[in-house]
N, C-alpha and C. Protein backbone atom coordinates (compact mmCIF):
# COMPACT_ATOMS: atom_id res chain seq x y z
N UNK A 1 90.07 72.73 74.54
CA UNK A 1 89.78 73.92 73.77
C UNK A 1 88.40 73.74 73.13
N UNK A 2 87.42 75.08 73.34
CA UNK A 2 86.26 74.68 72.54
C UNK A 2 86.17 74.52 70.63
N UNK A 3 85.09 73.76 70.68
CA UNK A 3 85.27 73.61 69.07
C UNK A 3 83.64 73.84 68.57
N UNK A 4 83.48 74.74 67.45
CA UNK A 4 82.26 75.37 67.07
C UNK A 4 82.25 74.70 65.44
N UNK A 5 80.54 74.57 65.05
CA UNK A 5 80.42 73.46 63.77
C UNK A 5 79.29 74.46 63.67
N UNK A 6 79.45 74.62 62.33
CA UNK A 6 79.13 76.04 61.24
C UNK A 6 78.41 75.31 60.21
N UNK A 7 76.84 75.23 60.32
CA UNK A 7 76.03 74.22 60.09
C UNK A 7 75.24 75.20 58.75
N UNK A 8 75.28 74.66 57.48
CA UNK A 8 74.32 75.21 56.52
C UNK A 8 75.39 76.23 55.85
N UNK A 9 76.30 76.09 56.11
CA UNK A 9 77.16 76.90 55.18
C UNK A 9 77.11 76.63 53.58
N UNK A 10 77.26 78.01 52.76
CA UNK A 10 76.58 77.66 51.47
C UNK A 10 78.00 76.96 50.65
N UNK A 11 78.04 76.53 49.55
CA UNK A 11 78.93 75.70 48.63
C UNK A 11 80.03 77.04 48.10
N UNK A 12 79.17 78.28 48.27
CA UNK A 12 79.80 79.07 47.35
C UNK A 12 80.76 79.67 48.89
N UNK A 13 80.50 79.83 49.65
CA UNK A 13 81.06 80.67 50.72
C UNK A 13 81.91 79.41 51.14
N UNK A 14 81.66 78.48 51.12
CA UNK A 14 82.89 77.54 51.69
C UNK A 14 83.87 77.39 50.72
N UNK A 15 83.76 77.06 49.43
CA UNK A 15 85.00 77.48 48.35
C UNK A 15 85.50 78.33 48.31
N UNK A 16 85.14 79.98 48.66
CA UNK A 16 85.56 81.02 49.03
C UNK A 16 86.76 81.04 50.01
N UNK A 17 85.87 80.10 51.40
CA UNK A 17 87.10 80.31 52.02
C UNK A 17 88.40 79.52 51.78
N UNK A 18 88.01 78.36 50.90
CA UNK A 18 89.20 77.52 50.58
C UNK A 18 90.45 78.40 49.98
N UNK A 19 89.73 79.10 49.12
CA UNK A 19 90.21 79.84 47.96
C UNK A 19 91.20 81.13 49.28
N UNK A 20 90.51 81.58 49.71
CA UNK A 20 91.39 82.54 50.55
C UNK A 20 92.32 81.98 51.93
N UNK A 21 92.20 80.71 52.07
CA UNK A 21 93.14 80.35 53.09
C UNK A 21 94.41 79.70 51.98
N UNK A 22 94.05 79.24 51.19
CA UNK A 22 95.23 78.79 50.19
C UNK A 22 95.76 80.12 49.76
N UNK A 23 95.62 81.44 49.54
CA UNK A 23 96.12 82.38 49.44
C UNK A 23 96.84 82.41 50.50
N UNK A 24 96.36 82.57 52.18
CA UNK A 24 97.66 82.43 52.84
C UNK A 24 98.28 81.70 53.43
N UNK A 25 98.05 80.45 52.89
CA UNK A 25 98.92 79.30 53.01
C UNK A 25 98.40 78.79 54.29
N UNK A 26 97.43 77.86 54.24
CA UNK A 26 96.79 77.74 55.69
C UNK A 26 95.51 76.77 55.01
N UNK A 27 95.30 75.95 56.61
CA UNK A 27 94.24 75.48 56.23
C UNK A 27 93.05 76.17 56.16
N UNK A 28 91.58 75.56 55.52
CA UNK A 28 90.91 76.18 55.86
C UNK A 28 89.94 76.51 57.07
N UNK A 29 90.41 75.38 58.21
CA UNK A 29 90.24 75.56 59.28
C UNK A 29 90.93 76.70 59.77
N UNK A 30 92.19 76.56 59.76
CA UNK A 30 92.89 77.81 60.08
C UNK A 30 92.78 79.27 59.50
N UNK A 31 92.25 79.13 58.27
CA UNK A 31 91.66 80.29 58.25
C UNK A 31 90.73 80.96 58.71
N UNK A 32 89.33 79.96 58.66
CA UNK A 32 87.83 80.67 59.92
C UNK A 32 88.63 81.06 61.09
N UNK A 33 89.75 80.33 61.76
CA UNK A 33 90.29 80.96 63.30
C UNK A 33 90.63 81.72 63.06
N UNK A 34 91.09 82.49 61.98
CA UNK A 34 91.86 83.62 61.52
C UNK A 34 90.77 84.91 61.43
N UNK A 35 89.74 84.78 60.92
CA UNK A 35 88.58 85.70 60.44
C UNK A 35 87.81 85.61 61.54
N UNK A 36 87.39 84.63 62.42
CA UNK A 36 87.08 84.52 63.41
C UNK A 36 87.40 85.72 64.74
N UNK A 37 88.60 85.33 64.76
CA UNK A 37 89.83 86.20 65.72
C UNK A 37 89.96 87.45 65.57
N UNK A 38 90.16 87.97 63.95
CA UNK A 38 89.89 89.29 63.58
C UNK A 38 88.68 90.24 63.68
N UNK A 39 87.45 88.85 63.75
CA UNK A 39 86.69 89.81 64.03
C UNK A 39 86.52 90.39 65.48
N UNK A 40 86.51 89.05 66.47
CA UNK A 40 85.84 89.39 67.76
C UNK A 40 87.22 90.20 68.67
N UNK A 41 88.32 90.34 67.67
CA UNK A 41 89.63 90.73 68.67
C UNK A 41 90.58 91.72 67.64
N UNK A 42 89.99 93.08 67.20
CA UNK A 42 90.16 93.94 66.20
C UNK A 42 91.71 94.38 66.91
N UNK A 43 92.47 94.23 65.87
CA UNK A 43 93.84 94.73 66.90
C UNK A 43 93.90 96.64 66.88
N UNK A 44 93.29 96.99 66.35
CA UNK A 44 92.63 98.38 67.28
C UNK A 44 92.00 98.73 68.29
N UNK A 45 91.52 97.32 69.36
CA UNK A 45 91.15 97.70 70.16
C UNK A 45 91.55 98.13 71.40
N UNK A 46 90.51 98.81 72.00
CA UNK A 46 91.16 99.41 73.77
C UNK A 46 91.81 98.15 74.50
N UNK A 47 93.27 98.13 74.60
CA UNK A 47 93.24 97.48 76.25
C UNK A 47 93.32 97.94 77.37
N UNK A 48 92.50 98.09 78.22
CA UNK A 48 92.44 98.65 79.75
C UNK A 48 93.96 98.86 80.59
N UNK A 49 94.08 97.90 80.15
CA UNK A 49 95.48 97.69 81.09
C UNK A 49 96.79 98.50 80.65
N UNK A 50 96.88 98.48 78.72
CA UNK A 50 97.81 99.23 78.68
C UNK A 50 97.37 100.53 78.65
N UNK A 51 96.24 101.23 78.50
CA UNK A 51 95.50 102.64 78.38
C UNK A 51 96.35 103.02 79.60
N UNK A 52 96.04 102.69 80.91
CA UNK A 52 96.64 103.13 82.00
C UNK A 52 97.39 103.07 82.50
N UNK A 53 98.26 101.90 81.49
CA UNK A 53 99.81 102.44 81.89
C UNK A 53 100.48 103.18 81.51
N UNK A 54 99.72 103.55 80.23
CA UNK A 54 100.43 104.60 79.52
C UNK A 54 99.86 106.17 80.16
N UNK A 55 98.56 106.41 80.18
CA UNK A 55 98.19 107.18 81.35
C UNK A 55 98.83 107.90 82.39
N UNK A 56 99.22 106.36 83.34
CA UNK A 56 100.60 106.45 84.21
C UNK A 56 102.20 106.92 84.36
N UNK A 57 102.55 106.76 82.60
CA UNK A 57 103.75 107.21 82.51
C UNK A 57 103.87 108.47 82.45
N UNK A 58 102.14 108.78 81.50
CA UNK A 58 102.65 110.46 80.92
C UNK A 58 102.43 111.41 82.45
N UNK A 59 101.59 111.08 83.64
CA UNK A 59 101.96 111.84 84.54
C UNK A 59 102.99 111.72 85.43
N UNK A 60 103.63 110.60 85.24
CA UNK A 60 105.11 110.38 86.23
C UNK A 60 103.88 109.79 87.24
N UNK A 61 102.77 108.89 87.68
CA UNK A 61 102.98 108.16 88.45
C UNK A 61 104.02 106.95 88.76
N UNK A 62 104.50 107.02 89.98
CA UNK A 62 105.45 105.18 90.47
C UNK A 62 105.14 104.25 91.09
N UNK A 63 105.44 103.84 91.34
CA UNK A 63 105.67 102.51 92.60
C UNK A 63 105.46 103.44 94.02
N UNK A 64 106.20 104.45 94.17
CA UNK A 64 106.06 105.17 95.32
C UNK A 64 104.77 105.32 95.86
N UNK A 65 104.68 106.16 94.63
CA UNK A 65 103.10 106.74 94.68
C UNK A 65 101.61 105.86 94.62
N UNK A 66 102.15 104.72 94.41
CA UNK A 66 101.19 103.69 94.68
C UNK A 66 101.06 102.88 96.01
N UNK A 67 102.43 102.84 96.53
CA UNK A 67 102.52 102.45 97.65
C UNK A 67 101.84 103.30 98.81
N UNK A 68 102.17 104.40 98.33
CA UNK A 68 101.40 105.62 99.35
C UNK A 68 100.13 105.32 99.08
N UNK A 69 99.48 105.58 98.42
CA UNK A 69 97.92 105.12 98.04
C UNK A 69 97.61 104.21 98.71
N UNK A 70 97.91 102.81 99.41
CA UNK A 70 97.66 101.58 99.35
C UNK A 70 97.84 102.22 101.03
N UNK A 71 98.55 103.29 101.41
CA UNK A 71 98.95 102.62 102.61
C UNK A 71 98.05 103.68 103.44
N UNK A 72 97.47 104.72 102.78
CA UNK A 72 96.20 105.51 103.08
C UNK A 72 95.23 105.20 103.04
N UNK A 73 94.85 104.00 102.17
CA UNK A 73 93.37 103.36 102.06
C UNK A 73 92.58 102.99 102.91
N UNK A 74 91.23 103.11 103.06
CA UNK A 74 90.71 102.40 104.12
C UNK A 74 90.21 100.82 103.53
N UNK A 75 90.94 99.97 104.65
CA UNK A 75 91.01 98.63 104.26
C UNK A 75 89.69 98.34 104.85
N UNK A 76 88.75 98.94 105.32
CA UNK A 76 87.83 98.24 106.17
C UNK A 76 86.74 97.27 104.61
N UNK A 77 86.00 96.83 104.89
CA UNK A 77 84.95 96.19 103.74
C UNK A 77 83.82 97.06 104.00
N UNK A 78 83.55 97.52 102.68
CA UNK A 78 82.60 98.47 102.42
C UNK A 78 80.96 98.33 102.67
N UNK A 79 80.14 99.32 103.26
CA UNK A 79 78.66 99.01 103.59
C UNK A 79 77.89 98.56 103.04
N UNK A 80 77.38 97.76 102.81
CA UNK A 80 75.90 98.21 101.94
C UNK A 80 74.85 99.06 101.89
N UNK A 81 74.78 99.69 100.54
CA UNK A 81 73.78 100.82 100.83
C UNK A 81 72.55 100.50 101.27
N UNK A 82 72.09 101.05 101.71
CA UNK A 82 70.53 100.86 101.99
C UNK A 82 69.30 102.14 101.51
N UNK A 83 68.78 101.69 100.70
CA UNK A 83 67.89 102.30 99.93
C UNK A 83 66.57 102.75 100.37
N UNK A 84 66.13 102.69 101.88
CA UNK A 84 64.65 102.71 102.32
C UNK A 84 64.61 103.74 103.28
């Protein structure tokens, strides 16, 4: 697992975080993973995957209808364009 070292951090912002991971009962390592996580992984964000499954339900796509898709496709490997 990678590990990141948070160089020049001030006296006052590192007591800070002491102070707020002992609020939730945690180290204060475990807290930067915590604030860390929240930031780069907002649990409001889009996931692709469920957007379109939900997508999927509200028109009644199935399995059927995917299978049909798959079995109309052209499997060949696609051209390259050529631009000249």
């Amino acid at each position: 697992m990678p590990a990141v070292t948070i160089r020049n951090l001030s006296e006052e912002t590192h007591r800070a975080l002491k102070v707020r991971a002992a609020k939730h009962n945690r180290s204060t390592e475990a807290e930067m993973r915590a604030i860390l996580e929240a930031a780069v992984r907002p649990a409001g964000r889009l996931r692709l995957g469920a957007a379109l499954a939900e997508m999927s339900r509200k028109i009644g796509l199935t399995n059927a209808d995917v299978d049909a898709l798959e079995q109309t496709r052209d499997a060949r490997p696609a051209e390259p364009m050529c631009f000249g």
